[in-house]
Protein backbone atom coordinates (compact mmCIF):
# COMPACT_ATOMS: atom_id res chain seq x y z
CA UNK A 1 20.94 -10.63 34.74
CA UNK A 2 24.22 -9.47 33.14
CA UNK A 3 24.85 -6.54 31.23
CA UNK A 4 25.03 -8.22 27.96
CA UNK A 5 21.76 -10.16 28.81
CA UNK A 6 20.06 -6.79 29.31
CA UNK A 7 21.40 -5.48 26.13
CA UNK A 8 20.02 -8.40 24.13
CA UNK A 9 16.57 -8.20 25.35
CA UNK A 10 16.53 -4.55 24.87
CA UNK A 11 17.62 -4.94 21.79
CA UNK A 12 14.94 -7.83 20.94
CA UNK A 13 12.31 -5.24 22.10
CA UNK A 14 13.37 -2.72 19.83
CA UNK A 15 13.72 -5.32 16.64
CA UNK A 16 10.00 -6.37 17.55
CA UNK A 17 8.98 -2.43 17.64
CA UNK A 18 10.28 -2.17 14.50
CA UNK A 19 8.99 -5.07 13.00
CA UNK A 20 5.60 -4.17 13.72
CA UNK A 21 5.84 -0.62 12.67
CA UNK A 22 6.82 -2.24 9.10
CA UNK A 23 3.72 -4.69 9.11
CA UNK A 24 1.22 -1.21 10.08
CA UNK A 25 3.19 0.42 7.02
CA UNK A 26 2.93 -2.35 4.70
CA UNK A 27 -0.71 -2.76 5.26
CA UNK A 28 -0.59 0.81 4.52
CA UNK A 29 0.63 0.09 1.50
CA UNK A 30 -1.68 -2.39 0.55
CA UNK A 31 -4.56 -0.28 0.99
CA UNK A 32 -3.20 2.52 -1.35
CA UNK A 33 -2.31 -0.29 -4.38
CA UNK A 34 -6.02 -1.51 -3.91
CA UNK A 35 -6.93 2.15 -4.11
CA UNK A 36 -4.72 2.76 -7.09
CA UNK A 37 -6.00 -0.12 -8.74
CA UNK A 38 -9.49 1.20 -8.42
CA UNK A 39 -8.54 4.40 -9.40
CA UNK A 40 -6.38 3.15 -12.72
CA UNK A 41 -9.96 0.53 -13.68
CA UNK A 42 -12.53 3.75 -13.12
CA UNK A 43 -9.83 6.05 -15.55
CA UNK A 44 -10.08 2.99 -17.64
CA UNK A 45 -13.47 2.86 -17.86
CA UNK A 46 -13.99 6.93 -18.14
CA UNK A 47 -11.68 6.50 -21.08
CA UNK A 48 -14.14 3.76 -22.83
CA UNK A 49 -16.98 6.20 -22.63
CA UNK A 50 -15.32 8.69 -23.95
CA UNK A 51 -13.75 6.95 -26.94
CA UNK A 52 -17.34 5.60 -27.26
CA UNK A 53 -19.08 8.92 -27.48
CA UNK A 54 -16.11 10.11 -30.18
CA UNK A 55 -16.92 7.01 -32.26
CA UNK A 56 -20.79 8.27 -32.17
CA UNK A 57 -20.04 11.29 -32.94
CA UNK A 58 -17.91 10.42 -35.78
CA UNK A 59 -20.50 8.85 -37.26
């Protein structure tokens, strides 16, 4: 195997390292929009209540 043959399968091991580190963090990712989302629908929903208890309140 020749030098530059070396250097491209190195290099192909390194692209695939790196391309798999990306998938892990965009899973990451994923999981903390789905968490956001949950969190922004529960605020949501906390801020129905409370605009609900101001209307009884009111009157």
């Amino acid at each position: 195997m020749d030098k530059t043959e070396e250097s491209l399968i190195e290099s192909r091991k390194k692209l695939k390292k790196y391309i798999s580190n990306l998938e892990l963090k965009i899973e990451v990712i994923q999981e903390v929009i789905k968490d956001t989302e949950t969190l922004v629908k529960e605020l949501k929903n906390a801020f129905i209540r409370v605009d609900e208890e101001i209307k009884k309140f009111k009157g």
